[in-house]
Protein backbone atom coordinates (compact mmCIF):
# COMPACT_ATOMS: atom_id res chain seq x y z
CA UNK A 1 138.58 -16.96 118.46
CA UNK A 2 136.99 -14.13 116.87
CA UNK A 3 138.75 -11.53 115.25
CA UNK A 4 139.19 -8.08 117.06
CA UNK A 5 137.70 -5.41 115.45
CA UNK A 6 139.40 -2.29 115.98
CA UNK A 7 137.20 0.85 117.59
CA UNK A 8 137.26 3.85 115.03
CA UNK A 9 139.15 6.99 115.79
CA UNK A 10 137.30 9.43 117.79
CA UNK A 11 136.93 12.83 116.89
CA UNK A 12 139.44 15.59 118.17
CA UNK A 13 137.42 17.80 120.65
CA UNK A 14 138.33 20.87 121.62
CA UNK A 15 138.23 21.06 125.79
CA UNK A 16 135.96 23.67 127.13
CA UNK A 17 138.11 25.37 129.31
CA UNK A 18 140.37 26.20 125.79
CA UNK A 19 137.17 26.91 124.02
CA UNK A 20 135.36 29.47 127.14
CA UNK A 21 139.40 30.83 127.05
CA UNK A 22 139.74 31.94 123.56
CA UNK A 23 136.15 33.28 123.75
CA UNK A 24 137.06 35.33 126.91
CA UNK A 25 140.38 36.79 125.78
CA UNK A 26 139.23 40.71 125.58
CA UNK A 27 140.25 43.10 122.92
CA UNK A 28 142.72 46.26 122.57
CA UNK A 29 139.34 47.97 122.78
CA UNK A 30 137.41 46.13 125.62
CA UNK A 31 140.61 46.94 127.54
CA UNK A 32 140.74 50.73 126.46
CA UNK A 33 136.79 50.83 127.73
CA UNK A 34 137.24 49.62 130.74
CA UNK A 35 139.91 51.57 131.79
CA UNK A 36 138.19 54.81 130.57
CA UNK A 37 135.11 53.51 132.86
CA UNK A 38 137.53 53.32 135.79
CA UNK A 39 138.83 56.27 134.86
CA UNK A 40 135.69 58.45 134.53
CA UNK A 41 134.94 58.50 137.81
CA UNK A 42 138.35 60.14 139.03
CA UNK A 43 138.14 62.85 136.52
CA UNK A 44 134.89 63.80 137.42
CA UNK A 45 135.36 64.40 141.38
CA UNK A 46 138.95 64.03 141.18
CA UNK A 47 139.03 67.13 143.11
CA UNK A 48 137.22 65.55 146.28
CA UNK A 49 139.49 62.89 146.31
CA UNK A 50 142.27 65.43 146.74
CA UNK A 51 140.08 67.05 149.07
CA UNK A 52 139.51 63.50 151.04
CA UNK A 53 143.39 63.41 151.47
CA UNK A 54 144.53 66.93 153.02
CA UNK A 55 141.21 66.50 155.25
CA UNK A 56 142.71 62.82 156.02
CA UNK A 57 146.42 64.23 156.39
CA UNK A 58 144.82 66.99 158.94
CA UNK A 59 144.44 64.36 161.61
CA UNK A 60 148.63 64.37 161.78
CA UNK A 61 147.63 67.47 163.88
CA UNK A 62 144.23 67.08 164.57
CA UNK A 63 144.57 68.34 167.92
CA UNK A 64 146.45 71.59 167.01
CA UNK A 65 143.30 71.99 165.38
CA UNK A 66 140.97 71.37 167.84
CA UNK A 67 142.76 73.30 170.30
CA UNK A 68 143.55 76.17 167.93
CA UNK A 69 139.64 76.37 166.94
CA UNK A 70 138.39 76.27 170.60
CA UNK A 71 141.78 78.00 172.46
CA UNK A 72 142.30 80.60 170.75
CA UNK A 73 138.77 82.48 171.01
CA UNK A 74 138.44 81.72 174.32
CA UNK A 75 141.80 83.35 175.32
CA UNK A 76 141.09 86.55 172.91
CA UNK A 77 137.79 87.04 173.77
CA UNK A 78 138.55 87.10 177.66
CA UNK A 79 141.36 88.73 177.75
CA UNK A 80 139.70 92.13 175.73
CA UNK A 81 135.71 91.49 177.74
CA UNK A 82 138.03 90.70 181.37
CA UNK A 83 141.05 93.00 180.59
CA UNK A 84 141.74 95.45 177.94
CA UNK A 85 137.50 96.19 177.30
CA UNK A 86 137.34 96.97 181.20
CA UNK A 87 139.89 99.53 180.70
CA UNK A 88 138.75 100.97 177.70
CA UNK A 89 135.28 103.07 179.60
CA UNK A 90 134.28 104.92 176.87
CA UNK A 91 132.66 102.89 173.49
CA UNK A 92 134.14 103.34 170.60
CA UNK A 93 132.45 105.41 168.15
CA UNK A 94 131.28 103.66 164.89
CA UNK A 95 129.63 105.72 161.79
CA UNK A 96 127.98 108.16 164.41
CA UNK A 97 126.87 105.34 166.99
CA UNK A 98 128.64 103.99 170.53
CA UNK A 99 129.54 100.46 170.19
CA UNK A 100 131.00 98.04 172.83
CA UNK A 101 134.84 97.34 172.29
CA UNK A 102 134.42 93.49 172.52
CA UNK A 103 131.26 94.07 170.10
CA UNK A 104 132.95 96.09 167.82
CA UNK A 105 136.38 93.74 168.04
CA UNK A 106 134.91 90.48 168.00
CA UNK A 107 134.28 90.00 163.84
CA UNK A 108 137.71 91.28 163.43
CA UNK A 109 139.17 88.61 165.11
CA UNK A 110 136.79 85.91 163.73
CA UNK A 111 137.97 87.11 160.50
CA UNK A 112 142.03 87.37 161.80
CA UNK A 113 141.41 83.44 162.99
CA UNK A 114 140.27 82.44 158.98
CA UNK A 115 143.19 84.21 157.47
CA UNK A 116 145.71 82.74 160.40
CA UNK A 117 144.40 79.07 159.17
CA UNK A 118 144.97 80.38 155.09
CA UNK A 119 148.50 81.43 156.20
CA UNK A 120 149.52 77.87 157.29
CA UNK A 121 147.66 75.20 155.24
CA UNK A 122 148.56 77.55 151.79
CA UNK A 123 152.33 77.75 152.68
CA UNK A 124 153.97 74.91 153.86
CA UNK A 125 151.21 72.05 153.17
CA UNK A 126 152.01 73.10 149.09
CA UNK A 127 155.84 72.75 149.14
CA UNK A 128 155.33 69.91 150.93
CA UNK A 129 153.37 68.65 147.67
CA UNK A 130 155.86 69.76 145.64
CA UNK A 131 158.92 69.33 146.80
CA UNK A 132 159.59 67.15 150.40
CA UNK A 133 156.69 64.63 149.92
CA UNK A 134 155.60 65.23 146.21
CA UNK A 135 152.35 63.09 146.49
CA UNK A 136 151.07 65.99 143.79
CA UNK A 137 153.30 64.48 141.45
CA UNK A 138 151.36 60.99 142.45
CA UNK A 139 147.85 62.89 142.26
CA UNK A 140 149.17 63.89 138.86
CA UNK A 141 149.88 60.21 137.48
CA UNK A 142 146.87 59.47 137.97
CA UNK A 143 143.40 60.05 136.41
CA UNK A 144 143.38 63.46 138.19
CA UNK A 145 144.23 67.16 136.39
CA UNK A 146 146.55 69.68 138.16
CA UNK A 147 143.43 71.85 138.37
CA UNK A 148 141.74 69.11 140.55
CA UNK A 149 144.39 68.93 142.78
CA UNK A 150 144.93 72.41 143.57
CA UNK A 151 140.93 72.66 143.97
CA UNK A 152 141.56 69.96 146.41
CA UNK A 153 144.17 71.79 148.47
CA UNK A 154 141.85 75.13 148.32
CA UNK A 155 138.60 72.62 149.26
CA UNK A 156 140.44 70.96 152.46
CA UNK A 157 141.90 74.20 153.44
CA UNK A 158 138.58 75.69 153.17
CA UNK A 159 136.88 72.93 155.35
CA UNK A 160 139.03 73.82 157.90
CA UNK A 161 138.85 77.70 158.03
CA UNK A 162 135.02 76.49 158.37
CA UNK A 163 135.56 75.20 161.02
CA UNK A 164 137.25 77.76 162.93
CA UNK A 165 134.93 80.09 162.19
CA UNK A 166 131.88 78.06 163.67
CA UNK A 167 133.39 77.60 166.85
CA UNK A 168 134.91 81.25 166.69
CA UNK A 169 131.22 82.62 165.72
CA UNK A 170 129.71 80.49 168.70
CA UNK A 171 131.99 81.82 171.30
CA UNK A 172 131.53 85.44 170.23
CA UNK A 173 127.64 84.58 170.62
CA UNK A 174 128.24 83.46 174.08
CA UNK A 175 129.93 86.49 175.08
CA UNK A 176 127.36 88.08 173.85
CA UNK A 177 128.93 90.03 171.20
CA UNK A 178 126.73 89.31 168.16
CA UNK A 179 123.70 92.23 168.88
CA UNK A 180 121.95 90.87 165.33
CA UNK A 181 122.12 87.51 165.26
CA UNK A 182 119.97 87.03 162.49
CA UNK A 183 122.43 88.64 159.75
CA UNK A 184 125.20 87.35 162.41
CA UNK A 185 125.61 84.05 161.55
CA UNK A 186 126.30 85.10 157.80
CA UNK A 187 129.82 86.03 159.01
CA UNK A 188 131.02 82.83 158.94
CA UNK A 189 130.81 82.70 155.45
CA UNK A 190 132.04 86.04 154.97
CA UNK A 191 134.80 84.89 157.65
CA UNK A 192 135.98 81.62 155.09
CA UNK A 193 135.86 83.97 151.93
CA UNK A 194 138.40 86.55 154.03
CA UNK A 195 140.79 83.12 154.68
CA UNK A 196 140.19 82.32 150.52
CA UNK A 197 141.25 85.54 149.55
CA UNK A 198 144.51 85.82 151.57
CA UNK A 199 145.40 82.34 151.19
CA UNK A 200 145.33 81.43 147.58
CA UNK A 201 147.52 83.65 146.10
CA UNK A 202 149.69 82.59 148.64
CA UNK A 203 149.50 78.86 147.31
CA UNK A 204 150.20 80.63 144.33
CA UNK A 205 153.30 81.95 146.10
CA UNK A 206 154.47 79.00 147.54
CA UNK A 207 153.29 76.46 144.59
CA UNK A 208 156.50 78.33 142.49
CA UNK A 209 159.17 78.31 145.44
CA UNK A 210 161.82 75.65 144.59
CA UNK A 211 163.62 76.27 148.43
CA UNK A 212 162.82 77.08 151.41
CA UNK A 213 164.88 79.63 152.55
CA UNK A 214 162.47 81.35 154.99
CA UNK A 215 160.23 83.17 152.72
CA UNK A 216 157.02 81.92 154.98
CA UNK A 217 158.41 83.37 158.05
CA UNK A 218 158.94 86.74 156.13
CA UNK A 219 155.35 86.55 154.88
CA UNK A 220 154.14 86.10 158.66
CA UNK A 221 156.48 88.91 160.04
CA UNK A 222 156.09 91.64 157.28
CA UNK A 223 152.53 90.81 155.54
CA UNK A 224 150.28 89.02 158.22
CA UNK A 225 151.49 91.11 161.43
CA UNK A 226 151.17 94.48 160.01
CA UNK A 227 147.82 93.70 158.07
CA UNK A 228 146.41 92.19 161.71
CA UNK A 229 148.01 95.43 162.95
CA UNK A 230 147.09 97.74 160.98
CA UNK A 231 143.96 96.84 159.41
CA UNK A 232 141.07 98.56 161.96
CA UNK A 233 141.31 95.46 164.01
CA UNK A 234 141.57 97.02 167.02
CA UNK A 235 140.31 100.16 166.30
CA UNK A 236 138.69 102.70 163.45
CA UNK A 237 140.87 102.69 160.48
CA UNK A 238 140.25 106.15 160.70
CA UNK A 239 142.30 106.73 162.84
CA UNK A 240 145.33 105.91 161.74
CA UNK A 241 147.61 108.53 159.94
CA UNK A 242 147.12 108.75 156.25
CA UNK A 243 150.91 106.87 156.14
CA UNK A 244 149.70 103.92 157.43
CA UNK A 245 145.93 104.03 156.45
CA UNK A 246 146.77 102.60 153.06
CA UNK A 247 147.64 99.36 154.36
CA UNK A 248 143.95 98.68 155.26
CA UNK A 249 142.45 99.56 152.00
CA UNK A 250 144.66 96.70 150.04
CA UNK A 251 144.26 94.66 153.28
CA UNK A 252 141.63 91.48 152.56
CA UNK A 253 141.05 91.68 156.06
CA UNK A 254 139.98 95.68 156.53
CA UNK A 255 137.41 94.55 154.06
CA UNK A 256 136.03 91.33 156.07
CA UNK A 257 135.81 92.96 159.42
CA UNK A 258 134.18 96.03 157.61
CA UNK A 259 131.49 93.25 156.35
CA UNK A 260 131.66 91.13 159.39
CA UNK A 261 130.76 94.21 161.80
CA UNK A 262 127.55 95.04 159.14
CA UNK A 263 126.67 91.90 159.73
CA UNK A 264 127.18 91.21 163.45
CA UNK A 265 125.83 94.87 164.87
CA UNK A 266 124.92 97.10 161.82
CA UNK A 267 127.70 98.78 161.29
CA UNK A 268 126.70 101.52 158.65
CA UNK A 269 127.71 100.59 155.32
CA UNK A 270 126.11 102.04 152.51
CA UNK A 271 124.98 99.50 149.97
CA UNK A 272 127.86 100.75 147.10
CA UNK A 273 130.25 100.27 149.85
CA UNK A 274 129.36 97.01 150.88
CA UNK A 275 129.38 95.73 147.56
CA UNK A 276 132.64 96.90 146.82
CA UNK A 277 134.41 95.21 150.21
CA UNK A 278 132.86 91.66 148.69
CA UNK A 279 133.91 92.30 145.11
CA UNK A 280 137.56 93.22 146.60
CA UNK A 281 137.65 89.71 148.11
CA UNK A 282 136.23 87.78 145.72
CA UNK A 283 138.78 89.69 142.72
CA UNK A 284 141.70 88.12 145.20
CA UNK A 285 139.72 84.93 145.23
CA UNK A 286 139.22 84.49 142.08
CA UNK A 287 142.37 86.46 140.48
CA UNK A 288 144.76 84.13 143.04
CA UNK A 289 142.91 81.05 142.01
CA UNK A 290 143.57 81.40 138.04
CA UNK A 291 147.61 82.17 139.03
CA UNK A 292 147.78 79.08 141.54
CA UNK A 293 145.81 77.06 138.66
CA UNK A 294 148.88 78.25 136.27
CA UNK A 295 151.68 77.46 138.56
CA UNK A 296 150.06 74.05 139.79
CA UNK A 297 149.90 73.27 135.31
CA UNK A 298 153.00 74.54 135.04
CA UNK A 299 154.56 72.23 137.73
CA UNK A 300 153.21 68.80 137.65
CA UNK A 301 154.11 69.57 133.97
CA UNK A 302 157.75 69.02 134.55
């Protein structure tokens, strides 16, 4: 018998699935890249995403909405053209000229409808971000800034004072109370910057209540009503006594109808003047907008 020979030792190899392993294994830094890449994204439009939600949350109530946006005009505007502009004969008499009631009425309340919207997505909505649901506080962990996420409340409660006024603006059209059409339309925007101005130094407001203990249902009864009262809605502000006249001059909405009636059926307004009722709502705009960005800072900060 021949002797066995004995095979020589192989080699130690190293598997491939070890080798492709240790190759793969990524660094502190690949890791810190990647999630600044996934991160980027958020901090750029970080505010939209915000935006994305309250729109998203709006369909909780979508048909308040939808209703509110298409009701209410129709029941204003017939009950002044059908009842109270059918006893009212005589035109009411605007910077020298005779204007229809319902013409002279109608931007007024297109402008009332904005600042309605402003007075419930700014109030409750907020505290409800703060304090019941606190999904701020889970916007905040995230990639996002406090400043996004208050720009995101003000965007979604923006989209839907747009909408309002749209189907507010098309109704008046139809009942024929928009004489100019061609500057007309512009009152929509005019109608959104009116809701803006009311409504975000009121987040500002509510973004630094702790409790509710009925401050929003003071702010309805003895800011809202008597501004909607007593802000030449219904009639001239001229006409009021010189008691009660003042509350129309700090009123945002005084100024929008003012701008809203130039821009529906001429309404004279010099140039100076007309400048100064969209500087007076755009110094609420953007004076409330730097306080709600300080109290949104100051609490996500806790």
């Amino acid at each position: 018998m021949s002797e066995l020979v004995p095979r020589p030792e192989e080699p130690e190899r190293t598997t491939d699935a070890a080798a492709s392993a240790t190759i793969a294994q990524p660094s502190l830094d690949d890791l810190s890249a990647e999630a600044m890449a996934w991160g980027r994204k958020p901090r750029v439009f970080g505010g939209w995403y915000v935006t994305e939600h309250m729109v998203r949350a709006m369909r909780a109530y979508g048909w308040t909405i939808v209703v509110g946006a298409i009701g209410q005009p129709v029941v204003y505007l017939l009950g002044l053209a059908l009842g109270l502009a059918a006893l009212i004969q005589v035109p009411i008499v605007d910077g020298g000229e005779e204007v229809p009631y319902l013409v002279f009425v109608a931007p007024a309340l297109l402008m009332t409808a904005t600042i309605a919207v402003a007075s419930e997505e700014f109030t409750y909505p907020v505290m409800s971000g703060f304090k019941w649901r606190r999904y701020f506080y889970g916007f905040n962990a995230s990639p996002l800034s406090s400043t996004q996420i208050a720009a995101g409340v003000t965007n979604g409660a923006a989209a839907r004072m747009a909408v309002v006024a749209v189907a507010y603006y098309l109704f008046i059209w139809i009942f024929q109370a928009v004489p100019d059409p061609a500057t007309g339309w512009m009152s929509i925007f005019v109608g959104v910057l009116a809701g803006l101005s009311f409504g975000i130094p009121l987040m500002a407001y509510a973004g630094s209540l702790r409790d509710d203990k009925g401050q929003f249902a003071l702010v309805q009864r003895f800011i809202f009503m008597p501004m909607f009262l007593f802000s030449g809605t219904f009639y001239p502000l001229s006409v009021l006594p010189p008691y009660l006249e003042w509350i129309g001059w700090i009123s945002p909405l005084w100024h929008a109808s003012e701008l809203g009636r130039a821009l529906t059926y001429g309404h004279a307004v010099e140039p100076l003047v007309f400048a100064g009722h969209l500087a007076y709502l755009l110094a609420l705009t953007i004076g409330g907008w730097f306080v709600a960005r300080r109290v949104f800072e100051r609490r996500l900060a806790e």
